[in-house]
Protein backbone atom coordinates (compact mmCIF):
# COMPACT_ATOMS: atom_id res chain seq x y z
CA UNK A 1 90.45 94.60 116.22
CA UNK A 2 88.81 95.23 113.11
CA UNK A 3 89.84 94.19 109.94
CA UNK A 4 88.48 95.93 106.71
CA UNK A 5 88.75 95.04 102.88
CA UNK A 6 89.40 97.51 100.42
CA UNK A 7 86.54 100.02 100.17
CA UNK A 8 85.20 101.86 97.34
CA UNK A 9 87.04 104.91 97.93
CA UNK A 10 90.31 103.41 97.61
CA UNK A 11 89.29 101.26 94.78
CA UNK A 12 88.35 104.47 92.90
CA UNK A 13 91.48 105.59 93.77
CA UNK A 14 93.09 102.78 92.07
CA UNK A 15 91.12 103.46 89.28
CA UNK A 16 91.86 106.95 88.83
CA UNK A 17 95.74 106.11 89.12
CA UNK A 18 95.70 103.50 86.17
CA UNK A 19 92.85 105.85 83.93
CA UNK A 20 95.76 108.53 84.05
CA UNK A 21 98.50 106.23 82.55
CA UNK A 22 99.00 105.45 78.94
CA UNK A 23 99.74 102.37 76.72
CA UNK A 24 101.30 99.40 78.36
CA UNK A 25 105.15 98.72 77.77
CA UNK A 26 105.53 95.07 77.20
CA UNK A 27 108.77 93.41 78.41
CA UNK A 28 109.52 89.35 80.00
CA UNK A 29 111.44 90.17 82.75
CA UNK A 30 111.91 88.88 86.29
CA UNK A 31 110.93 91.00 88.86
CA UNK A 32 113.62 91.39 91.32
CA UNK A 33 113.95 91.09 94.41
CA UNK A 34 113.27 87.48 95.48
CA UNK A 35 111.35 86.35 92.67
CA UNK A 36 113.48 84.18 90.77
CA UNK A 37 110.92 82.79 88.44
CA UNK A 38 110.04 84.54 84.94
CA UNK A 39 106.74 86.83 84.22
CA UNK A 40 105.76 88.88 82.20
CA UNK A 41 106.48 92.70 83.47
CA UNK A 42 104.59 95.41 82.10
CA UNK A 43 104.78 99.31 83.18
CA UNK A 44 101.78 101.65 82.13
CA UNK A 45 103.54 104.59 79.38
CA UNK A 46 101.58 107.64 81.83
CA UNK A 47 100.76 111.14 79.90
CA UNK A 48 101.63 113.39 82.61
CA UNK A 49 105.56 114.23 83.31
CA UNK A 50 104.60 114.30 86.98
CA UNK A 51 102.88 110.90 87.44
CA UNK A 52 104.62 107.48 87.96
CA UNK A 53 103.97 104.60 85.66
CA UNK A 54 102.90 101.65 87.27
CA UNK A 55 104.25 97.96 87.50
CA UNK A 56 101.76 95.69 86.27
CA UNK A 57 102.31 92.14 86.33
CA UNK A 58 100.83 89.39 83.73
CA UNK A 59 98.76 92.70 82.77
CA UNK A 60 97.00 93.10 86.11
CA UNK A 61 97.71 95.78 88.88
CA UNK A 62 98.53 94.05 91.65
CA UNK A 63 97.01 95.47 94.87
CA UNK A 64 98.34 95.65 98.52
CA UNK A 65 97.60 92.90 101.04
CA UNK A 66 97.79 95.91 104.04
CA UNK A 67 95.39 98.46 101.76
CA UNK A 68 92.29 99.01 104.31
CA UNK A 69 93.31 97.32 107.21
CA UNK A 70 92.78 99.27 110.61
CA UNK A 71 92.66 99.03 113.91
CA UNK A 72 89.37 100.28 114.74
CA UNK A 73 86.55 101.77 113.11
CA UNK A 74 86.27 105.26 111.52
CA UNK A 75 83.16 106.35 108.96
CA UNK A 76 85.28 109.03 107.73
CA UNK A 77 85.74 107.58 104.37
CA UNK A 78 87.47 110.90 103.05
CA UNK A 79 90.34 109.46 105.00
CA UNK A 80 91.23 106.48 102.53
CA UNK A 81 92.17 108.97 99.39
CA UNK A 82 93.67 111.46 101.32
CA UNK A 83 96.05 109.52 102.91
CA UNK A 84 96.94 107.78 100.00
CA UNK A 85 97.21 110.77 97.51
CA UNK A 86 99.82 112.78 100.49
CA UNK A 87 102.26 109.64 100.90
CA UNK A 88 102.53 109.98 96.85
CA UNK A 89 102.88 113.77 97.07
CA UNK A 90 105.81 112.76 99.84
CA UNK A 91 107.48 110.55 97.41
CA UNK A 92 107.50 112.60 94.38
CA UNK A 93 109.88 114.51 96.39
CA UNK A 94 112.19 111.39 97.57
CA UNK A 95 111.57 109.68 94.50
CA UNK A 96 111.52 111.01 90.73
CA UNK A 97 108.83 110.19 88.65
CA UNK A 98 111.01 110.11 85.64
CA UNK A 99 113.28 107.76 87.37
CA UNK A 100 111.31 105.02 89.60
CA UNK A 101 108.06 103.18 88.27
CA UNK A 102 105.06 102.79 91.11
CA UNK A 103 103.73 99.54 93.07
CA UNK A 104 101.60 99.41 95.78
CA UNK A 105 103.35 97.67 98.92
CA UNK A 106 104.38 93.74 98.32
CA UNK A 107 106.27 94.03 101.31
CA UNK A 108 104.33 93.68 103.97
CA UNK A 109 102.29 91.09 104.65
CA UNK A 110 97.91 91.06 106.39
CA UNK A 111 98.86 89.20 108.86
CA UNK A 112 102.21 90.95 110.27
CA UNK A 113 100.38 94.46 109.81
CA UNK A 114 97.09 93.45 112.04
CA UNK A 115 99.45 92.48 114.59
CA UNK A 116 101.29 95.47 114.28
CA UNK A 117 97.92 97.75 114.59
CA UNK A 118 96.65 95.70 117.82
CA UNK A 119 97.57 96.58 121.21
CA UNK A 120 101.13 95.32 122.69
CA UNK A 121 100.37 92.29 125.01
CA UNK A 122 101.58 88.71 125.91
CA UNK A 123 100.09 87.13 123.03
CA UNK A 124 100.77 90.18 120.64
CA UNK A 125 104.29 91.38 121.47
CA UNK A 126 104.43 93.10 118.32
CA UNK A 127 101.74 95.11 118.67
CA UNK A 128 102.38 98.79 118.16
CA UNK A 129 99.41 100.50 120.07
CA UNK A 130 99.78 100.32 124.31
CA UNK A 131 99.12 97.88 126.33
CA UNK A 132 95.35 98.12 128.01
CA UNK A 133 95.38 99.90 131.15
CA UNK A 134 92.60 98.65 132.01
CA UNK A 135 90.46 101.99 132.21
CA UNK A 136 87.75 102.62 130.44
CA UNK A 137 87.49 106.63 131.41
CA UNK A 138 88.35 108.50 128.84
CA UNK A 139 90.99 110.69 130.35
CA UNK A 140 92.92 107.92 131.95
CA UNK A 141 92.55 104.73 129.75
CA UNK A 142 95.74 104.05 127.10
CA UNK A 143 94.27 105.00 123.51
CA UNK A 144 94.57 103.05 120.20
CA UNK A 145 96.97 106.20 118.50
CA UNK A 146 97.94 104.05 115.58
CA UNK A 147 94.90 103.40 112.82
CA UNK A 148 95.93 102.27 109.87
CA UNK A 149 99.61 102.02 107.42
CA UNK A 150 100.01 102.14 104.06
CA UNK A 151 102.98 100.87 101.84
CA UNK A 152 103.85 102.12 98.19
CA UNK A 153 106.86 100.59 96.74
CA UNK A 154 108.91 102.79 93.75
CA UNK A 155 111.27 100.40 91.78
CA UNK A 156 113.97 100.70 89.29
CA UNK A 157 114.70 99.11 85.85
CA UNK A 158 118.30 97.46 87.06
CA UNK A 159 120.22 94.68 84.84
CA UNK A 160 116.57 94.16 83.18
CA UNK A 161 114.78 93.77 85.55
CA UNK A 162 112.77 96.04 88.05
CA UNK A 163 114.05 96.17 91.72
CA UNK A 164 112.78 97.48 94.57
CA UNK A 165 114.83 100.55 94.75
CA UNK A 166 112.53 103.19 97.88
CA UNK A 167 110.01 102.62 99.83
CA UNK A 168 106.96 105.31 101.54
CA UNK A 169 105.25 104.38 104.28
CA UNK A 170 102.07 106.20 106.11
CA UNK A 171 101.68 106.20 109.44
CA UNK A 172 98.33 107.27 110.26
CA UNK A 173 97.59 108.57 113.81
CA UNK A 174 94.11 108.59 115.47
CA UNK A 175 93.14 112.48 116.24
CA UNK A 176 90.30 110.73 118.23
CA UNK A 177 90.20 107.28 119.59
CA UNK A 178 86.19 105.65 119.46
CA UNK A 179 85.92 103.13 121.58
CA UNK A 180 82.91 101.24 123.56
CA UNK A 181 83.00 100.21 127.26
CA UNK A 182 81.18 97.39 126.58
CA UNK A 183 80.32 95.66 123.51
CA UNK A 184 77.42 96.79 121.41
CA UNK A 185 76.89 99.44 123.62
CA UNK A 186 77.48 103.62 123.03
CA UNK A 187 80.25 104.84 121.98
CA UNK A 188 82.65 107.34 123.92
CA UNK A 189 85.79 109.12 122.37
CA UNK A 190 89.37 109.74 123.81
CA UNK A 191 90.69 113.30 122.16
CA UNK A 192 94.94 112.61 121.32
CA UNK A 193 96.78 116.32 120.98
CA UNK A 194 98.75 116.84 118.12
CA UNK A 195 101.79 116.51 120.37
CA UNK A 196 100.42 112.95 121.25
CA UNK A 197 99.86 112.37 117.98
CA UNK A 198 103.79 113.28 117.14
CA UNK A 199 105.46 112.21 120.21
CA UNK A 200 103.69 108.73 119.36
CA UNK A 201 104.02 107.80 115.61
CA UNK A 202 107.75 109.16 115.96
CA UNK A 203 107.41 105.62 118.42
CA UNK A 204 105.35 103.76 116.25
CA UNK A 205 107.92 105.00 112.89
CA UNK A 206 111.19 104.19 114.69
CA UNK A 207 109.79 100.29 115.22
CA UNK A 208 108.55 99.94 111.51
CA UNK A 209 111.58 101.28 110.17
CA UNK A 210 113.71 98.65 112.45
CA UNK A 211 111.73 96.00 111.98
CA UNK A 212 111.40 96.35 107.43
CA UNK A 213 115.53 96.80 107.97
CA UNK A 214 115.20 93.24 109.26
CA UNK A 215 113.76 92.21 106.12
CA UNK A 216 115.96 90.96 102.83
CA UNK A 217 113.59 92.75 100.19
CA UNK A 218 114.30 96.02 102.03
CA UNK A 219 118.18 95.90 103.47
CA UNK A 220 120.05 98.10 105.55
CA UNK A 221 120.55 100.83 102.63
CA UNK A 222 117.73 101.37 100.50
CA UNK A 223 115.84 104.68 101.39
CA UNK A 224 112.50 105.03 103.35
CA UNK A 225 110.32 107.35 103.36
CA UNK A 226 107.52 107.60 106.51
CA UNK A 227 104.98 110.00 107.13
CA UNK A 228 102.53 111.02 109.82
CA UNK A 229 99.18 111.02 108.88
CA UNK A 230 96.35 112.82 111.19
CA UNK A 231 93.26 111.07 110.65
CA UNK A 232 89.81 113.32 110.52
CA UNK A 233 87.07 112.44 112.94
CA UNK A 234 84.00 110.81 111.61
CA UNK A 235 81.89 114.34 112.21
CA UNK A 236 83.86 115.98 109.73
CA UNK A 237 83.44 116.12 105.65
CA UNK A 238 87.33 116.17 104.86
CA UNK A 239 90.04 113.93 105.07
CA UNK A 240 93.14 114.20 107.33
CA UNK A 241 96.76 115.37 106.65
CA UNK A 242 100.33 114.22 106.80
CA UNK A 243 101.66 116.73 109.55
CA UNK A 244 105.91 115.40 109.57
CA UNK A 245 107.65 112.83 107.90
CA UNK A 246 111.12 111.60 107.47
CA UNK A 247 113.57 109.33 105.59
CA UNK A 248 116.01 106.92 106.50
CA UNK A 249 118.39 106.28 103.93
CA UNK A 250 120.14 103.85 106.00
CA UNK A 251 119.15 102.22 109.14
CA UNK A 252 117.31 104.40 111.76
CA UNK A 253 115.36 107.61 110.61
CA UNK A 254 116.47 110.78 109.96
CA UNK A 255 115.74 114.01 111.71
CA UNK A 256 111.85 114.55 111.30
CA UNK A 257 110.45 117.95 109.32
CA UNK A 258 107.21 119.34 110.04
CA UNK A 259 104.63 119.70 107.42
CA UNK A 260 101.49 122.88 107.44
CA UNK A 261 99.19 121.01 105.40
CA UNK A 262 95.61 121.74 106.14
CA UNK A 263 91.99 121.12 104.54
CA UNK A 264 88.73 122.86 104.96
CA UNK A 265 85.10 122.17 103.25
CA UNK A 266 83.94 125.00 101.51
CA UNK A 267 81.82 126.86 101.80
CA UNK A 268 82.42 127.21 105.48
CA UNK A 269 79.82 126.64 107.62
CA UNK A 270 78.39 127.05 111.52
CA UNK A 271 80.77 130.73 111.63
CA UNK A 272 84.12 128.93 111.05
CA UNK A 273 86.58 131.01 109.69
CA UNK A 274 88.24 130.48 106.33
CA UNK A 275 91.71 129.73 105.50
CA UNK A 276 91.35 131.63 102.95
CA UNK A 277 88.45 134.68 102.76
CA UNK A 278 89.02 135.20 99.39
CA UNK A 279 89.23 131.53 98.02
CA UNK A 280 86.23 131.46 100.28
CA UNK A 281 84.23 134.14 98.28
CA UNK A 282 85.23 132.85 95.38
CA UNK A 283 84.14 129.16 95.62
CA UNK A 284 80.74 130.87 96.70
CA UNK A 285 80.69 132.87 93.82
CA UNK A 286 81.43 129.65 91.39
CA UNK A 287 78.41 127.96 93.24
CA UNK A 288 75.87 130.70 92.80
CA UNK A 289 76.85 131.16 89.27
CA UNK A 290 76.26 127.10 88.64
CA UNK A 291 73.52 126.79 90.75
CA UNK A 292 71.75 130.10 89.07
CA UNK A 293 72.36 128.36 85.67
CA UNK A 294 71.24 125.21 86.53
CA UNK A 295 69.10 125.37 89.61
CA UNK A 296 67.94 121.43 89.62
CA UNK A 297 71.04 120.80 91.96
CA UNK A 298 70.74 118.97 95.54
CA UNK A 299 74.54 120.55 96.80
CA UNK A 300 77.57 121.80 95.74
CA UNK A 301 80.46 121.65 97.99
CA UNK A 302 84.70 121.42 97.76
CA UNK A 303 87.20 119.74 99.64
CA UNK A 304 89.99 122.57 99.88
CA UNK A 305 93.56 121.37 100.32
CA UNK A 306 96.42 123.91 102.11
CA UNK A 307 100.53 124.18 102.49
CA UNK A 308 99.90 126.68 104.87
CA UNK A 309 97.60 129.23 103.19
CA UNK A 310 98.33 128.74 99.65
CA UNK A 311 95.80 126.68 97.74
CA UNK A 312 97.01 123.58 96.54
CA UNK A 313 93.72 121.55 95.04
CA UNK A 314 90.16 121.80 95.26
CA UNK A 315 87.99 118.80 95.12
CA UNK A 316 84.26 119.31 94.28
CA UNK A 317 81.58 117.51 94.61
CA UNK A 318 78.51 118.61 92.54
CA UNK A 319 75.05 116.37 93.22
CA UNK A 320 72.40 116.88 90.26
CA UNK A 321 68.83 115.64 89.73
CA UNK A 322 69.10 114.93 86.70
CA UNK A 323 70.88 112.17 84.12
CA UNK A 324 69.79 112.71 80.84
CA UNK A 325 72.59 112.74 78.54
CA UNK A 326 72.68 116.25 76.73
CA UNK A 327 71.85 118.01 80.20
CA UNK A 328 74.90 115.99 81.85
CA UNK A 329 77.04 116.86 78.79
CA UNK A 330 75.81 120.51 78.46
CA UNK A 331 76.40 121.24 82.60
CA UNK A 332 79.99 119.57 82.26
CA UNK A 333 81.18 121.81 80.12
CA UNK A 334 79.28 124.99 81.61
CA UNK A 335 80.64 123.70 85.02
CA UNK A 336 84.44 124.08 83.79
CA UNK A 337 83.93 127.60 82.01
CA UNK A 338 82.69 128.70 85.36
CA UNK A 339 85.80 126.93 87.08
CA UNK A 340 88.55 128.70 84.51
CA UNK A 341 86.26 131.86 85.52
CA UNK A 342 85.55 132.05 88.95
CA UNK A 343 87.86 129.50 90.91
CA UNK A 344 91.58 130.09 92.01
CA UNK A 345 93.83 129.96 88.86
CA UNK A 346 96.48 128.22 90.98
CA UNK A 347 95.02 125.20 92.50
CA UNK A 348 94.33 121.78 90.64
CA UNK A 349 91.05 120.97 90.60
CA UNK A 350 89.03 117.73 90.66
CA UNK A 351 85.33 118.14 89.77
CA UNK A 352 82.91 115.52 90.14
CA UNK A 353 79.62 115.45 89.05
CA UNK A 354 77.28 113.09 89.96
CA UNK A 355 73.82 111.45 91.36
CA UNK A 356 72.90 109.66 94.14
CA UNK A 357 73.52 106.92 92.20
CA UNK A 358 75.90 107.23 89.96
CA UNK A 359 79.01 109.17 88.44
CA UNK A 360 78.08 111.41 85.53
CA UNK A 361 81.26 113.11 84.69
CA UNK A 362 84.39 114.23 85.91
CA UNK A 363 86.33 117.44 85.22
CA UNK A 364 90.29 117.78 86.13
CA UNK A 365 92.84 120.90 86.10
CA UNK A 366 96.55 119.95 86.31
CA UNK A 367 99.28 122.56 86.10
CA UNK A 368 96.14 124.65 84.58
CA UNK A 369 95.46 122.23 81.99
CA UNK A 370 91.25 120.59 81.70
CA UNK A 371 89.96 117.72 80.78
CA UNK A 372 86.74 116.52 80.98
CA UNK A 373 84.94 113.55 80.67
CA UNK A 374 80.88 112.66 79.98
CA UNK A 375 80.17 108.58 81.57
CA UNK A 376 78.29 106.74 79.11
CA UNK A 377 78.49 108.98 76.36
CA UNK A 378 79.80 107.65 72.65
């Protein structure tokens, strides 16, 4: 099985979660849970009403052991933010952000999750994929359906100090399973239905859910959230998409609701049909009018994100040739006129501009609010 450290992607992710938090509020407080020593406890003061702060401890944001650990591989590294970013979204419905502070999972340990993503056999009996048939045809051989979990932990300020108080976790769920008949040699693909996909994570949720019961930090009572994550295959330029979830707000898991959540890279291409025809056009239009401005630009494409067909976020990606400082600041703020003109009023956006090499700027809309901001300028 393969075991990966923390890529870029979701360090950036990181990154971008702690850049849209405030000041740091300073208390000495014990953490909860089962840490009985003293430490100093801080929570980031965020600017937005909608984001959580984050528990930092001894000033440093403490990561997850479990963060980028998979079962097998998958280039797709769209993936990594999206299925961070939707088991957020899922909690921010379970979990107010006026009311719980964010951590990502302490909970789970490395070692108990790779056992948990390898197959089920005499030496792993915890393992949560199937048991080798021993078939390597790809219609008839048992697949690896479970890639990867994630863990965020939401606590509460109780008797002064912050307790684990809910729990998310992300199940993600191979759409197609890679794997090599022999090693080093090519490799073949086993396609998993959506129905699969369901029928097996619903497994896969049932066990984690039993098994974090088992554990003191976690109890019979406190609430847990899980959702199903599809994950994209490597041919594509999007990330996956939670597709159900459900809570269990004490012992098993509740009754599991089916999410529409879709993505598409626009513009389409090779005849697929939009989602949307007319957010479609309009992205088009916003490119033409960017490109015909500045015309030095190696690509300009967008990561749409759907609840069914309404627009939820756009994330574009705009490549330039060029890195001089007035022509980086000049096309930032030329490039979010043209958004407030031409893209969907509705959506959040998340622009980023860039080289091959490096990030020049970055331009966000949140509940139609922008802000912009020019890397390396004074």
């Amino acid at each position: 099985m393969k075991k990966f450290i923390k890529t870029t992607a979701l360090l950036m992710a990181s990154m971008v979660l702690l850049s849209a938090c405030g000041n740091l509020q300073n208390s000495s407080l014990s953490s909860g849970g089962s840490d009985s020593g003293k430490t100093s406890i801080q929570t980031t003061n965020s600017s937005d009403s909608g984001t959580y702060d984050v528990l930092m401890s001894n000033g440093k944001y403490k990561t997850s052991p479990i963060s980028g650990l998979t079962a097998a591989d998958n280039s797709n590294q769209f993936n990594t933010r999206s299925f961070e970013s939707g088991l957020m979204k899922l909690s921010q419905d379970q979990y107010a952000t006026n009311n719980y502070v964010f951590q990502e999972g302490q909970v789970l340990s490395a070692s108990v999750v790779n056992k948990w993503l390898d197959r089920k056999s005499k030496k792993n009996p915890t393992g949560l994929n199937p048991a080798s048939n021993g078939s390597t045809d790809e219609n008839k051989r048992a697949p690896m359906y479970f890639q990867q979990m994630l863990e965020e932990d939401y606590l509460q300020k109780q008797d002064g100090k912050y307790k684990l108080a809910g729990m998310s976790i992300g199940i993600a769920m191979n759409e197609v399973d890679y794997y090599q008949k022999k090693q080093y040699g090519p490799t073949f693909q086993t396609k998993i239905s959506r129905a699969e996909q369901k029928a097996q994570g619903e497994k896969v949720a049932a066990q984690v859910v039993k098994r974090l019961r088992q554990d003191k930090k976690v109890g019979k009572d406190m609430p847990i959230t899980v959702g199903l994550y599809s994950v994209a295959t490597q041919d594509t330029l999007i990330g996956g998409n939670y597709f159900a979830y459900s809570v269990s707000k004490s012992g098993a898991l509740g009754n599991w609701k089916s999410l529409d959540y879709k993505s598409q890279m626009l513009p389409t291409v090779n005849n697929e049909k939009p989602i949307s025809s007319s957010d479609n056009d309009a992205f088009s239009n916003f490119k033409s009018h960017i490109q015909d401005y500045f015309p030095n630009l190696s690509g300009v494409t967008a990561q749409a994100h759907y609840d069914g067909k309404s627009l939820k976020s756009l994330d574009v990606t705009i490549n330039t040739q060029f890195d001089g400082l007035a022509q980086v600041s000049s096309f930032t703020q030329f490039v979010q006129d043209s958004a407030g003109k031409y893209l969907p009023s509705g959506a959040d956006l998340d622009i980023s501009i860039q080289t091959v090499d490096n990030q020049q700027s970055v331009i966000t809309r949140t509940n139609g609010k922008f802000n912009s901001h020019v890397y390396n300028a004074d």
